[in-house]
C-alpha atoms as a PDB file:
ATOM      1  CA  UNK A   1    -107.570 -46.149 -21.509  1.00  0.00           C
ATOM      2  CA  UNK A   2    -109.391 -44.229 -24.733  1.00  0.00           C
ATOM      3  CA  UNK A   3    -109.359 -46.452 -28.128  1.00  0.00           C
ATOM      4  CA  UNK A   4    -109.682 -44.679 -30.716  1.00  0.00           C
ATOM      5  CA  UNK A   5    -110.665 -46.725 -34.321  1.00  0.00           C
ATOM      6  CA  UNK A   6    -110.396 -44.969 -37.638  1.00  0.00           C
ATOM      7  CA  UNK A   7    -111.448 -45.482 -41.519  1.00  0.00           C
ATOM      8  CA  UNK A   8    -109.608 -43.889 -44.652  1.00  0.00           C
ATOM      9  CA  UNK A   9    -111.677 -43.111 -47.939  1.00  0.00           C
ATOM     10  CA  UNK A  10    -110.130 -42.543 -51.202  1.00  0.00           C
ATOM     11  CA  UNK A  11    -112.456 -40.150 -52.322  1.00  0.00           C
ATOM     12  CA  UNK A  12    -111.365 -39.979 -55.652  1.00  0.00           C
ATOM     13  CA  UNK A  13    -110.369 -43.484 -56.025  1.00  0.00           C
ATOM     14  CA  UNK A  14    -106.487 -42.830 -56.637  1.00  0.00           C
ATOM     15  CA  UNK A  15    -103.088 -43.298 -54.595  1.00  0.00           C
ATOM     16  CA  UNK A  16    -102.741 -39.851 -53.632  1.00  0.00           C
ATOM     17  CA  UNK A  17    -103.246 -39.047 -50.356  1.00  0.00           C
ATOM     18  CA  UNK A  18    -106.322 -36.637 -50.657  1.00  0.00           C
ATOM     19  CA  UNK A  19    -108.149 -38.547 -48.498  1.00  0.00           C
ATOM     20  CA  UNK A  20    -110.905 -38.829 -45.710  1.00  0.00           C
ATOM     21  CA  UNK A  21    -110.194 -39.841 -42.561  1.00  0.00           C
ATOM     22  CA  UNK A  22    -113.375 -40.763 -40.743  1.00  0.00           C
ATOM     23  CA  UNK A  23    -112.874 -41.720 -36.730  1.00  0.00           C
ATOM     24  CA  UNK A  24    -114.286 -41.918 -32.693  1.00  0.00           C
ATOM     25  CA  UNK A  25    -113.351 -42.860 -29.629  1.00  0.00           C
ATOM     26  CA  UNK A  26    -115.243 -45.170 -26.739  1.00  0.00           C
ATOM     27  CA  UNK A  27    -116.101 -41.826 -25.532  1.00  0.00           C
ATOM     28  CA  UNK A  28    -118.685 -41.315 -28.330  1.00  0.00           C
ATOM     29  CA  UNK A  29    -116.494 -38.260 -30.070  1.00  0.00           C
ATOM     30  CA  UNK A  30    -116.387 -38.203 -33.654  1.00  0.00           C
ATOM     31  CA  UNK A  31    -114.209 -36.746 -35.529  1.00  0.00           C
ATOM     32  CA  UNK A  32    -112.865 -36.213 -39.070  1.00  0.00           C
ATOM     33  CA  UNK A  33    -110.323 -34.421 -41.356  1.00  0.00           C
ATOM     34  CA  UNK A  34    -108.945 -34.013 -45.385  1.00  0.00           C
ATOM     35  CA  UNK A  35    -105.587 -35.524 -45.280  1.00  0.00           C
ATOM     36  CA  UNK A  36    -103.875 -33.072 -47.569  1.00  0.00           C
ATOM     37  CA  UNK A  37    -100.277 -33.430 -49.254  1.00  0.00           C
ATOM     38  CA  UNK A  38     -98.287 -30.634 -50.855  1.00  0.00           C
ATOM     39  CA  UNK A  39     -94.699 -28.864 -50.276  1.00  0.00           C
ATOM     40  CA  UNK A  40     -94.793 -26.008 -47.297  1.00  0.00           C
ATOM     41  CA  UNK A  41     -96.144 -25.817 -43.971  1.00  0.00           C
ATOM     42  CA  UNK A  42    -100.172 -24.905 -42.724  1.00  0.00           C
ATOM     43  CA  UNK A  43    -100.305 -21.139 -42.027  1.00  0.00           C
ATOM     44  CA  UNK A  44    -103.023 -19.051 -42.063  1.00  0.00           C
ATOM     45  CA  UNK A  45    -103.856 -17.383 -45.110  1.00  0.00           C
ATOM     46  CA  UNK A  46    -106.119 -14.493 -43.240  1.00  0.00           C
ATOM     47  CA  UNK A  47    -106.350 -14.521 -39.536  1.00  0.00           C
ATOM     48  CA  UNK A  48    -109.074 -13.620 -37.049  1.00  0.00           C
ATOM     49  CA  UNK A  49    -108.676 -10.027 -36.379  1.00  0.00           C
ATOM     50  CA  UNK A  50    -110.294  -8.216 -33.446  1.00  0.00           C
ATOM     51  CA  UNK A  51    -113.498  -7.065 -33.858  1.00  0.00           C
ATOM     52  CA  UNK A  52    -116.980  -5.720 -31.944  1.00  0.00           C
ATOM     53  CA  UNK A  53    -120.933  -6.736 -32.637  1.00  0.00           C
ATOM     54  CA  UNK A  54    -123.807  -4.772 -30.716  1.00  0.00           C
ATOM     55  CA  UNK A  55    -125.418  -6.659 -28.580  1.00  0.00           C
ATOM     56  CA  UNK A  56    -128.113  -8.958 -30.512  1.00  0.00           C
ATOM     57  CA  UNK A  57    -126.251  -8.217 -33.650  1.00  0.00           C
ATOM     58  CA  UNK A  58    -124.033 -10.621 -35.884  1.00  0.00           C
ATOM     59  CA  UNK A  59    -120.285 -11.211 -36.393  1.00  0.00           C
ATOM     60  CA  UNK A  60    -118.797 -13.313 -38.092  1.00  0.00           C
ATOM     61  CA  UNK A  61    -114.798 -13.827 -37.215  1.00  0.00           C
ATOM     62  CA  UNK A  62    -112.561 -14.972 -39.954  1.00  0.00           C
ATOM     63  CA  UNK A  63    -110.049 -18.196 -39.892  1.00  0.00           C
ATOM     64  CA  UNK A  64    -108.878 -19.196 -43.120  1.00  0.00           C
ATOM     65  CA  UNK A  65    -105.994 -21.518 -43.542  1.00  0.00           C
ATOM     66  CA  UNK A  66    -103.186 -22.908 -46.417  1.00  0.00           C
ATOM     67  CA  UNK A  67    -101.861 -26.251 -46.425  1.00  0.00           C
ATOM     68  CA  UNK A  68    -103.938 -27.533 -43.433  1.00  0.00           C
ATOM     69  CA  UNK A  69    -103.268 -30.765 -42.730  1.00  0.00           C
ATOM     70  CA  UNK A  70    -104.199 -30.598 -38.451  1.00  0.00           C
ATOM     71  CA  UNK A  71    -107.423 -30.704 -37.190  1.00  0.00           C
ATOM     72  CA  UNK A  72    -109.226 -27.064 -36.870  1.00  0.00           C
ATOM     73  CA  UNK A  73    -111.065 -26.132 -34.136  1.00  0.00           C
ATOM     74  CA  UNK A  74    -112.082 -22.729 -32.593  1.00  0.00           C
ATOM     75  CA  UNK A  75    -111.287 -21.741 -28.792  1.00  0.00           C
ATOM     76  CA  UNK A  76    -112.991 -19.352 -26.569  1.00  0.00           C
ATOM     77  CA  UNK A  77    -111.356 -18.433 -23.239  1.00  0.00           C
ATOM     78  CA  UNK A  78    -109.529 -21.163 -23.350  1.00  0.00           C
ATOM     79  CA  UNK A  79    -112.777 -23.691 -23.977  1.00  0.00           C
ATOM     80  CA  UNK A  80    -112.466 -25.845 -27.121  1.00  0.00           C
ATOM     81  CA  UNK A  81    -115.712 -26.095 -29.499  1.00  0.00           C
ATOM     82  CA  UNK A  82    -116.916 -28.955 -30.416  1.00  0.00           C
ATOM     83  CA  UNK A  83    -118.420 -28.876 -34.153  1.00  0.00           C
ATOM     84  CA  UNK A  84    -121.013 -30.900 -35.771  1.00  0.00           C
ATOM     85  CA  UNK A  85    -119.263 -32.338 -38.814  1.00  0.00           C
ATOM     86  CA  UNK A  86    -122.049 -31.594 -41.356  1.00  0.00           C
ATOM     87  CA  UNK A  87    -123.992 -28.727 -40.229  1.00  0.00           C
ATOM     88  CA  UNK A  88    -120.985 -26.658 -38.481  1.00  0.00           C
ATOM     89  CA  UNK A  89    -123.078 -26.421 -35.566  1.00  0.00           C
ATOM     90  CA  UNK A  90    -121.024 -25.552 -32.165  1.00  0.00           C
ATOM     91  CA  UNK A  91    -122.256 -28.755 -29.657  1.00  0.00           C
ATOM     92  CA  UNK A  92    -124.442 -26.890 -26.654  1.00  0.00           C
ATOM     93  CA  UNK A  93    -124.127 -23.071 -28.495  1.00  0.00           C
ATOM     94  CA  UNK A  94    -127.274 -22.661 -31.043  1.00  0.00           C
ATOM     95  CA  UNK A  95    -126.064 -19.077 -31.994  1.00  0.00           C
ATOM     96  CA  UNK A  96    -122.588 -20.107 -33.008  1.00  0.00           C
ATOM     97  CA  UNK A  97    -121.987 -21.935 -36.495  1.00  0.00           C
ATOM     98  CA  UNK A  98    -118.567 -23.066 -38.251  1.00  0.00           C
ATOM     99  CA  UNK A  99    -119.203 -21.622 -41.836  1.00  0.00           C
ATOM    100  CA  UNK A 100    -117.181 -21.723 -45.100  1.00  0.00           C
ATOM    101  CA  UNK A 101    -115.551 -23.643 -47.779  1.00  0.00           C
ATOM    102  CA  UNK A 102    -113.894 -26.073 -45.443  1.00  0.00           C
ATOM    103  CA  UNK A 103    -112.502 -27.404 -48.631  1.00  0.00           C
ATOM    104  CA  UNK A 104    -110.999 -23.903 -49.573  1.00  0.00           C
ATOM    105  CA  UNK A 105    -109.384 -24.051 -46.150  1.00  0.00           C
ATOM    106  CA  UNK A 106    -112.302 -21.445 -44.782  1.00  0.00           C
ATOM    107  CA  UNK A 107    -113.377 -22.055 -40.870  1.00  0.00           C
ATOM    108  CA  UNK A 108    -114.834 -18.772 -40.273  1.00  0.00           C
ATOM    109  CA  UNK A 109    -116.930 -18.529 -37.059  1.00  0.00           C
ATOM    110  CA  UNK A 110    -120.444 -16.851 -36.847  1.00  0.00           C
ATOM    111  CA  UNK A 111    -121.908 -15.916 -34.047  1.00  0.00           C
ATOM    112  CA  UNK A 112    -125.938 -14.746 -34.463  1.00  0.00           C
ATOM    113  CA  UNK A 113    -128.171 -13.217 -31.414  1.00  0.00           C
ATOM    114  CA  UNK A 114    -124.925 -11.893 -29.881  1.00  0.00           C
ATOM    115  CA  UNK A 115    -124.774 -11.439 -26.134  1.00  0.00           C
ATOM    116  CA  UNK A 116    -122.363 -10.284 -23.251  1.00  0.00           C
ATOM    117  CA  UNK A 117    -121.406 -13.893 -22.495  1.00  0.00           C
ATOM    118  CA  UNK A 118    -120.013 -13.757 -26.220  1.00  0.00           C
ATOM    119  CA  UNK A 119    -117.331 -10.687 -25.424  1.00  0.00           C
ATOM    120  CA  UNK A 120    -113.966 -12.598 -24.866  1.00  0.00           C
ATOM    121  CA  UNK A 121    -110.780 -14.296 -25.871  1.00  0.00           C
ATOM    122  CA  UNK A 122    -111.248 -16.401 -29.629  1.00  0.00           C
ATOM    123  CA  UNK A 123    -108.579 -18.606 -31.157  1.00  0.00           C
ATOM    124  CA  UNK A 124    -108.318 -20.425 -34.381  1.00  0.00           C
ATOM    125  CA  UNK A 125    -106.353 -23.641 -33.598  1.00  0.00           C
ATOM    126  CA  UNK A 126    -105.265 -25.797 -37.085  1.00  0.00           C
ATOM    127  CA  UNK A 127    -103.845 -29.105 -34.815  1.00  0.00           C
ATOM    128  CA  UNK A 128     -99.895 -30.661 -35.711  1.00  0.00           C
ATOM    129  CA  UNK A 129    -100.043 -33.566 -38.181  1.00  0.00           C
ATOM    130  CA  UNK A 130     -96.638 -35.472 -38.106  1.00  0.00           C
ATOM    131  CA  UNK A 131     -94.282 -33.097 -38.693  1.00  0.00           C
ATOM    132  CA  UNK A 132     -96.080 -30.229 -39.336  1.00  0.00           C
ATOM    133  CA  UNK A 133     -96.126 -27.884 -36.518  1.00  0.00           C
ATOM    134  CA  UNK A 134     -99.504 -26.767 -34.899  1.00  0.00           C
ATOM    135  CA  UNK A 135    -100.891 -22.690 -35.611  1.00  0.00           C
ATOM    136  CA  UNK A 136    -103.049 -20.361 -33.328  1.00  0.00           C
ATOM    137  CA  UNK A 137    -104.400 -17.039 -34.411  1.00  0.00           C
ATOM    138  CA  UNK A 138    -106.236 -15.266 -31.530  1.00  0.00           C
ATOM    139  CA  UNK A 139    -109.037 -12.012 -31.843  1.00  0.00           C
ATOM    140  CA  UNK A 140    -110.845 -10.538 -29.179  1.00  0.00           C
ATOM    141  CA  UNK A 141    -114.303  -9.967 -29.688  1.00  0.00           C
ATOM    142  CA  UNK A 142    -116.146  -7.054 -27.863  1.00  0.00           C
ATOM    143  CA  UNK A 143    -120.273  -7.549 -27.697  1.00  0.00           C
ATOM    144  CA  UNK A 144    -121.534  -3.773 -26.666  1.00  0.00           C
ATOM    145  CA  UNK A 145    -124.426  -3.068 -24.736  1.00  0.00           C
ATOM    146  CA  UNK A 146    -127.119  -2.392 -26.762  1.00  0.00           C
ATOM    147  CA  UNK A 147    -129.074  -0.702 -23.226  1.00  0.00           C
ATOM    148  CA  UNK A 148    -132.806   0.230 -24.671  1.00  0.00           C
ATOM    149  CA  UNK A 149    -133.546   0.803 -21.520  1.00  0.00           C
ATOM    150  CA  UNK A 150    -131.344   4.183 -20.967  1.00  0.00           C
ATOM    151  CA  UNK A 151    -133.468   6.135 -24.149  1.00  0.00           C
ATOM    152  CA  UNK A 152    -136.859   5.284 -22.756  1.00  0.00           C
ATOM    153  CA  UNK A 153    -138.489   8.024 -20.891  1.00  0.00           C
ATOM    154  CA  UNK A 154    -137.803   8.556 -17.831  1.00  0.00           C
ATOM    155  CA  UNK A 155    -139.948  11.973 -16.874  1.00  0.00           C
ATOM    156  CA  UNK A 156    -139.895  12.379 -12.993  1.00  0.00           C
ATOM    157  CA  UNK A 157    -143.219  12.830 -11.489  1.00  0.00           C
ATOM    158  CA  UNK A 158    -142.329  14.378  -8.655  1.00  0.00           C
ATOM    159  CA  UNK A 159    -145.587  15.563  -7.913  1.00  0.00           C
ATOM    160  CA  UNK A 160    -147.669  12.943  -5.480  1.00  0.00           C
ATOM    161  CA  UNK A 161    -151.533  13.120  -4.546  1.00  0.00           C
ATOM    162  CA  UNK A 162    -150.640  14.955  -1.210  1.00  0.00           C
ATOM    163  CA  UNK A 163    -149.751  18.132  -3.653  1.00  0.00           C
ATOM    164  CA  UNK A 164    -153.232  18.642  -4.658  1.00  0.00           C
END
């Protein structure tokens, strides 16, 4: 059975309830997010949106949410990323970085260095929080072959040493 122990900050030293909540589990997984209050559901205030990136090149793919409350986290292919809370690192993917005003409710994701293994299914997911409802927004992202190979010569010499 997973415990899980957790710590609230008032970060502004106030009874709202703008506040951090720091956590992890005897797994080792940390995790945190802004509790936010406010009138309205989370919904995303621009959504990823298909998109392509030459191979080597750089994309970045937008997520940017209102009201979030859940937990975000990006998706590829079904595969959840997990991100470094302070450096929006992706865990085991150097090339991929969570960037943005988190606090402005911007989780964009940027991928450097594309490759092939990049092309595929990405979703925004902003997680349920009591009785708000959970949100997914999902772009497909097509890495093209960027094939240097096919423009370098490729003269025939046909002729051997037997054709003297």
């Amino acid at each position: 059975m997973m415990t899980t122990s957790t710590t609230t900050i008032d970060v502004d030293d106030d009874d709202d309830d703008d506040d951090v909540v720091v956590g992890d589990n005897d797994v080792g997984s940390h995790w945190y997010y802004t509790k936010m209050t406010g009138e309205g559901a989370q919904y995303f205030r621009f959504k990823p949106r298909n998109s392509s990136v030459l191979e080597r090149g750089e994309v970045i793919i937008p997520c940017e949410v209102e009201n979030r409350v859940g937990i975000v986290q990006w998706v590829k292919d079904g595969f959840a990323y997990v991100v470094q809370p302070m450096s929006g690192q992706i865990v085991g993917h150097p090339r991929l970085r969570l960037i943005g005003d988190q606090n402005a409710g911007v989780y964009n994701l940027q991928i450097t260095d594309a490759s092939l293994t990049d092309d595929g299914e990405y979703q925004c997911q902003v997680g349920p929080h009591v009785r708000v409802k959970p949100i997914r927004a999902n772009a497909h992202l097509t890495v093209i072959c960027n094939d240097s190979s096919s423009s370098s010569s490729s003269s025939d010499s046909s002729s051997s040493d037997g054709d003297k």
